[in-house]
N, C-alpha and C. Protein backbone atom coordinates (compact mmCIF):
# COMPACT_ATOMS: atom_id res chain seq x y z
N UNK A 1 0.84 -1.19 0.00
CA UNK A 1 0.00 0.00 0.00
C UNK A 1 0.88 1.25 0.00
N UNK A 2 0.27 2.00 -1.28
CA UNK A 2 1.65 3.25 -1.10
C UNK A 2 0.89 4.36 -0.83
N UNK A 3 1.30 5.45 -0.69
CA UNK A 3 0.83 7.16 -0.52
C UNK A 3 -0.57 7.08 -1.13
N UNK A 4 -1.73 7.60 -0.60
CA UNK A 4 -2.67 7.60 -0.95
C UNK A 4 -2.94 9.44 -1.40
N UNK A 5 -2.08 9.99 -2.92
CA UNK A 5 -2.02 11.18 -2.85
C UNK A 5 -2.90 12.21 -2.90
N UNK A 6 -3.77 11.07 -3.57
CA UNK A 6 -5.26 11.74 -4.38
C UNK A 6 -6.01 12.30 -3.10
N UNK A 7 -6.00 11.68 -2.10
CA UNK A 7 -7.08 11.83 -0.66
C UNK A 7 -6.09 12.95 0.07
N UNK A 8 -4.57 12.60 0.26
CA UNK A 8 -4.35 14.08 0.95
C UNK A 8 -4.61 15.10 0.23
N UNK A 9 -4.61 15.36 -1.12
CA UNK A 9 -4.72 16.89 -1.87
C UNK A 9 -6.55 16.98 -1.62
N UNK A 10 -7.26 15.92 -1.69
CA UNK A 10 -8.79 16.62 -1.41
C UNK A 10 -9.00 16.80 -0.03
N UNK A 11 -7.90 15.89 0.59
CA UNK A 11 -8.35 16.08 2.12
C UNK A 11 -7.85 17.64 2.27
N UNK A 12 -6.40 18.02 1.90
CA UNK A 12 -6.46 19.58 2.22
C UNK A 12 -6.37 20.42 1.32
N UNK A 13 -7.56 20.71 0.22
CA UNK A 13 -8.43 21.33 -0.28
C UNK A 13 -10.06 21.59 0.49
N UNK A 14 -9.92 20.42 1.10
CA UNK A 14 -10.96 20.76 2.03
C UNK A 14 -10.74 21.58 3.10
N UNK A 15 -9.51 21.84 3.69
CA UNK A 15 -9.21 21.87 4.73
C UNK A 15 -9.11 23.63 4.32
N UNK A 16 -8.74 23.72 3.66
CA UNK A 16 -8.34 25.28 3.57
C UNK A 16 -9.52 25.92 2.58
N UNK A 17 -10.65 25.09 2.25
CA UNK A 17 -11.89 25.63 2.11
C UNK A 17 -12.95 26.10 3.04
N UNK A 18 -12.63 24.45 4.91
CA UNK A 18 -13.03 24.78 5.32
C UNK A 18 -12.68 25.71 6.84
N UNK A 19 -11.48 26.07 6.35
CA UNK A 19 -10.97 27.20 7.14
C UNK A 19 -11.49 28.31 7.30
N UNK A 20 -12.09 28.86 6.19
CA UNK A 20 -12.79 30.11 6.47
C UNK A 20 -13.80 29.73 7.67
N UNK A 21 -14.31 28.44 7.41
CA UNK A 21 -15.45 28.69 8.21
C UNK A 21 -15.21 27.91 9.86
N UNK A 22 -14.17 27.75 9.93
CA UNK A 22 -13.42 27.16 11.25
C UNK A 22 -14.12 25.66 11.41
N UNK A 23 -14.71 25.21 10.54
CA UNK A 23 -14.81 24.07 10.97
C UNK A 23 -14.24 22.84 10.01
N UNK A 24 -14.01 21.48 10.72
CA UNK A 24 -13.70 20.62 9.42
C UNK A 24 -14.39 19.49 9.37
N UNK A 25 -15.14 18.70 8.44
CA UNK A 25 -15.57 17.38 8.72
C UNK A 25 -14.86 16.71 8.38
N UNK A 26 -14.29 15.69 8.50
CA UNK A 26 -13.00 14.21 7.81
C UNK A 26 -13.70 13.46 7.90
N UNK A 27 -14.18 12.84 7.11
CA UNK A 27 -14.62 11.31 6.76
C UNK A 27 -13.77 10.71 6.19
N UNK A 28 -13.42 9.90 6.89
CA UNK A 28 -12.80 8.77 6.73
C UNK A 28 -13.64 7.50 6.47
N UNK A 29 -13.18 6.26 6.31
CA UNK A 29 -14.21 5.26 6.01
C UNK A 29 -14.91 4.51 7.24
N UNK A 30 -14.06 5.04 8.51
CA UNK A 30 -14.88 4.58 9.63
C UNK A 30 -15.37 5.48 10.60
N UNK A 31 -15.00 6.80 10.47
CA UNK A 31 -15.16 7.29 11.18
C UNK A 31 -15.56 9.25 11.44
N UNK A 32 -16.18 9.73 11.99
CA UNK A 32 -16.19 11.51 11.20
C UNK A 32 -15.56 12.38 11.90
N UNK A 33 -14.48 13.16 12.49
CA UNK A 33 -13.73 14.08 13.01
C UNK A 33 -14.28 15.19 12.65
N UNK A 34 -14.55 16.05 13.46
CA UNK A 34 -15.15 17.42 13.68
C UNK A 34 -13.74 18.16 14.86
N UNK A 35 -13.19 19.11 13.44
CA UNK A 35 -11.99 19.86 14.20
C UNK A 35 -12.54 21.17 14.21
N UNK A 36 -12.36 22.10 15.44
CA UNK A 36 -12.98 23.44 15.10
C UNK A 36 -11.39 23.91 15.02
N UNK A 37 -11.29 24.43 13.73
CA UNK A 37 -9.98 25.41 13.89
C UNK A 37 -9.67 26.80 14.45
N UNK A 38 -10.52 26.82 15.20
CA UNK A 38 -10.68 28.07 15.63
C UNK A 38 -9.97 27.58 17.24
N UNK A 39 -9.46 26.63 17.74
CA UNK A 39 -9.29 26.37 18.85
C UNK A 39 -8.03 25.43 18.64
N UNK A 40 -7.12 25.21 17.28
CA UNK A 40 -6.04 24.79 17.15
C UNK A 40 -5.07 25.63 17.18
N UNK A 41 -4.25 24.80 18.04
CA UNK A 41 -2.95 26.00 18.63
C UNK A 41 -2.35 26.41 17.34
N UNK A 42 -2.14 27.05 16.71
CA UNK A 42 -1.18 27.66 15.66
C UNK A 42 0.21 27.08 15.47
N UNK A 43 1.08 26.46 16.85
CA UNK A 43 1.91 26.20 17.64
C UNK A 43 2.25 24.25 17.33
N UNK A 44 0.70 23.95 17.11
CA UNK A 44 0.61 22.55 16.98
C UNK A 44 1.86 22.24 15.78
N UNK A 45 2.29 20.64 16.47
CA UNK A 45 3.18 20.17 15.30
C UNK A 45 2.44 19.97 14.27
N UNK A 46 2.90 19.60 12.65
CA UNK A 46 2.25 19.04 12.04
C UNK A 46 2.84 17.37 11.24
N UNK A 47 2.28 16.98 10.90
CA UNK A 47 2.98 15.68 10.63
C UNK A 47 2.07 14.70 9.49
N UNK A 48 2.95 14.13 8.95
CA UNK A 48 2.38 12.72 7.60
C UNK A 48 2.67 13.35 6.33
N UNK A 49 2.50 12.86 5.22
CA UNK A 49 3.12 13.39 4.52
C UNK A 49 2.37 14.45 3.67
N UNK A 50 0.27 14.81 4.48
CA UNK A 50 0.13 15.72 4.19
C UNK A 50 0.21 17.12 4.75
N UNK A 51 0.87 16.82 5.46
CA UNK A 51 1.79 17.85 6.49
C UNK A 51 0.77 18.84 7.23
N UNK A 52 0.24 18.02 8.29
CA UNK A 52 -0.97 18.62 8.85
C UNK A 52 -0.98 18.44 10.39
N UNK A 53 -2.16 18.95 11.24
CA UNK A 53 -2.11 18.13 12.60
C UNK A 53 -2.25 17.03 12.60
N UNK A 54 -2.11 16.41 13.82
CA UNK A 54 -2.89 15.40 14.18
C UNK A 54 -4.25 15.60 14.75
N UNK A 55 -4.94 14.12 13.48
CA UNK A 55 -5.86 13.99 13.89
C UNK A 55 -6.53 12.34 13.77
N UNK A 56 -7.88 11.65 14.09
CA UNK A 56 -8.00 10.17 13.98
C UNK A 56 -6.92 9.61 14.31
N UNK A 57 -6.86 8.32 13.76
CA UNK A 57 -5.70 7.37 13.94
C UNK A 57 -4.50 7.67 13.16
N UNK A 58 -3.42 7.60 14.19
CA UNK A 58 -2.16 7.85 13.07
C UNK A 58 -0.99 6.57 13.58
N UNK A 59 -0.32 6.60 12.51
CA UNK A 59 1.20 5.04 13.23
C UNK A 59 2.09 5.57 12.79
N UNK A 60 3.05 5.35 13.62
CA UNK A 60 4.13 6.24 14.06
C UNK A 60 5.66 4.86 12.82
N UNK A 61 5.91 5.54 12.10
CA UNK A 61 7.14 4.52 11.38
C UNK A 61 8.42 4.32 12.30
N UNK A 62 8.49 2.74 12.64
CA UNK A 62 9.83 2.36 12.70
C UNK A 62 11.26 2.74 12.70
N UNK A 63 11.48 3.62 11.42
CA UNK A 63 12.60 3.65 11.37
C UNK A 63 12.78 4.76 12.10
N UNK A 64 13.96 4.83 12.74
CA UNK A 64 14.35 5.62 14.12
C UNK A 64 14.27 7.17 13.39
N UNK A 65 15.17 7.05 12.23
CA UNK A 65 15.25 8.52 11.68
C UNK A 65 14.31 9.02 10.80
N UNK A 66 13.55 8.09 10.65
CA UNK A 66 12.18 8.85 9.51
C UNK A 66 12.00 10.60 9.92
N UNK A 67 11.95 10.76 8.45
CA UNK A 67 12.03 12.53 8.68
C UNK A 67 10.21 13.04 9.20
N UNK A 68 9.70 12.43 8.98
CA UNK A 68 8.17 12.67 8.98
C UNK A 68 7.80 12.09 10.72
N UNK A 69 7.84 10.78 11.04
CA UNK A 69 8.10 9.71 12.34
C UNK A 69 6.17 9.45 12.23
N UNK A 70 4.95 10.47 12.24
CA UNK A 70 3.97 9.95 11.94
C UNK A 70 2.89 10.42 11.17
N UNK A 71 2.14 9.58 11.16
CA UNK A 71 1.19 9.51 9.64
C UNK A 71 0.15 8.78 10.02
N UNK A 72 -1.12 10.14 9.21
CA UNK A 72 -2.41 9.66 9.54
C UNK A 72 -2.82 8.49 8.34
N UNK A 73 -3.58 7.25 8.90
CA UNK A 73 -4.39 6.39 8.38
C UNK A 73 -4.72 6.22 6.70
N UNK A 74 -5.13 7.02 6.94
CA UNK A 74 -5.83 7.13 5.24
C UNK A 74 -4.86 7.46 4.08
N UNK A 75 -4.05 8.63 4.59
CA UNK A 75 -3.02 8.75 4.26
C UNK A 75 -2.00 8.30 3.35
N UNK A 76 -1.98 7.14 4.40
CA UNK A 76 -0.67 6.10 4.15
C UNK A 76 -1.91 4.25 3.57
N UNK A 77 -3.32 4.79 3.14
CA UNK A 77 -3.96 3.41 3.12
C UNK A 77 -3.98 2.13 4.02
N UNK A 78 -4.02 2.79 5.06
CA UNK A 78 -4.18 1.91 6.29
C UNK A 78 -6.31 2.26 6.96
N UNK A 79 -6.08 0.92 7.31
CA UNK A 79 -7.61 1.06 7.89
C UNK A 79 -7.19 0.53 9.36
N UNK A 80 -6.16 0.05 9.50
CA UNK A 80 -6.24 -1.30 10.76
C UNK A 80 -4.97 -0.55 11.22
N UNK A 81 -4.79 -1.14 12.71
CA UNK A 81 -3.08 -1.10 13.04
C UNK A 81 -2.42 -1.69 12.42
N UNK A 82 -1.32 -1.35 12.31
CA UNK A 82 -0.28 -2.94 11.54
C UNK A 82 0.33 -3.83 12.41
N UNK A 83 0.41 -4.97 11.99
CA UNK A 83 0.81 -5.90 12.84
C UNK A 83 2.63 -5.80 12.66
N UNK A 84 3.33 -5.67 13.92
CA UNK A 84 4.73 -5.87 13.94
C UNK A 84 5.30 -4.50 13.17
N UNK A 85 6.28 -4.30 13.11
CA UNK A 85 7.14 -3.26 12.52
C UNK A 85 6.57 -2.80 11.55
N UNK A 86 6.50 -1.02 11.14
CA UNK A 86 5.64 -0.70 10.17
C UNK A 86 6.47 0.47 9.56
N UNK A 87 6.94 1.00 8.32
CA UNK A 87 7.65 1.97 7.79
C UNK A 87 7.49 2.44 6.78
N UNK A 88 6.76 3.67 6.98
CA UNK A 88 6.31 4.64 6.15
C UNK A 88 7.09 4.75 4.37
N UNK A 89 6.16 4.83 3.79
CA UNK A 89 6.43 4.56 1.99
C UNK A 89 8.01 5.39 1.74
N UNK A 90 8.46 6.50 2.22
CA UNK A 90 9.44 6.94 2.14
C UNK A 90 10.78 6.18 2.72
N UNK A 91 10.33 5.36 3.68
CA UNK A 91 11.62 4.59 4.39
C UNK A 91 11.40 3.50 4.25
N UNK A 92 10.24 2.74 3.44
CA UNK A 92 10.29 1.12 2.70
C UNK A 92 11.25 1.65 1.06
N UNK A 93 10.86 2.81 0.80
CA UNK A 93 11.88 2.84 -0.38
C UNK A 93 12.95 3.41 -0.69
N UNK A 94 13.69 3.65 0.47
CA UNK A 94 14.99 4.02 1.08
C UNK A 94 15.42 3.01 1.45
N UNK A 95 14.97 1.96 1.89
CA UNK A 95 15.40 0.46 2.18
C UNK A 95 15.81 -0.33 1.11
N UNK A 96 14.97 -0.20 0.65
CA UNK A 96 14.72 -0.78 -1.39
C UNK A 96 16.08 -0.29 -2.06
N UNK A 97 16.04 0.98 -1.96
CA UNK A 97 17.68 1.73 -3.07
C UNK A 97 18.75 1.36 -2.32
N UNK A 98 18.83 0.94 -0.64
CA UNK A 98 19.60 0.53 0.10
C UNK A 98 20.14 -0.62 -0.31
N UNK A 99 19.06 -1.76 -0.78
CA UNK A 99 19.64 -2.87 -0.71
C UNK A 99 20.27 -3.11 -2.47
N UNK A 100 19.55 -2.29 -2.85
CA UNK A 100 19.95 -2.57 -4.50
C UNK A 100 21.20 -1.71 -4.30
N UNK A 101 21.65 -1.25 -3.53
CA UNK A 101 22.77 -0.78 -3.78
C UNK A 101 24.12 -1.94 -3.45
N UNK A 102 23.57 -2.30 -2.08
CA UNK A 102 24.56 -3.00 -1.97
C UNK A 102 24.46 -4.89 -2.77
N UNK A 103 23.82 -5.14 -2.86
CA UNK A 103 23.62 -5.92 -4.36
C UNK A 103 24.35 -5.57 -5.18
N UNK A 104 24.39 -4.50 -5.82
CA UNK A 104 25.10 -4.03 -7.32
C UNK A 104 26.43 -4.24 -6.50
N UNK A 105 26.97 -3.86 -5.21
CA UNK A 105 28.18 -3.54 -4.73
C UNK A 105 29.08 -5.18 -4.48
N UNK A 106 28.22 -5.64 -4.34
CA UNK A 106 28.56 -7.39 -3.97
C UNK A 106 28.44 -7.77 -5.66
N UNK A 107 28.04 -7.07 -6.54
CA UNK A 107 28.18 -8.14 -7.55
C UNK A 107 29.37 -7.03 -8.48
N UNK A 108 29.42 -6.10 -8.10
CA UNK A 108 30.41 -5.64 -8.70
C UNK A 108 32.39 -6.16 -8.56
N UNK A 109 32.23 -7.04 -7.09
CA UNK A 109 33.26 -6.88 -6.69
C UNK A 109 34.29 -8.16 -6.73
């Protein structure tokens, strides 16, 4: 399951449509979040790779140095927790060029 890009750009197209009016609905497929932005710290981190608050369910990636560390649900095409170790699409394919590297390096040598 990779980046679900299509849903963060409508998710924040919504978001900064429904900014004027301080409120937000998120539907998600299980669930409806009602954020009043009128009462979000300015201050708040933001995080995932649609670079937002937190909000619903989010899972935090594995890899120690992930530049992002968490990411909401939908996001990333998750419905469920993941079972056992879990690493965000940017650091499964940093792993990937990792190993093909050292592959090419072992067969080069």
């Amino acid at each position: 399951s990779g980046i679900n890009a299509e849903y963060c750009k409508q998710w924040y197209q919504r978001r900064v449509r429904v900014r004027l009016n301080k409120k937000l609905e998120y539907q998600s497929s299980q669930e409806v979040f009602e954020v009043d932005w009128q009462y979000v710290d300015p201050n708040e981190p933001l995080y995932c790779i649609c670079n937002q608050v937190s909000y619903g369910d989010m899972v935090g990636c594995d890899n120690p140095s992930c530049p992002i560390e968490w990411f909401h649900y939908p996001c990333v095409d998750l419905h469920d927790a993941p079972k056992g170790k879990w690493y965000c699409p940017q650091c499964r394919e940093d792993k990937r060029k990792k190993r093909e590297r050292e592959r090419d390096r072992k067969k080069n040598k």
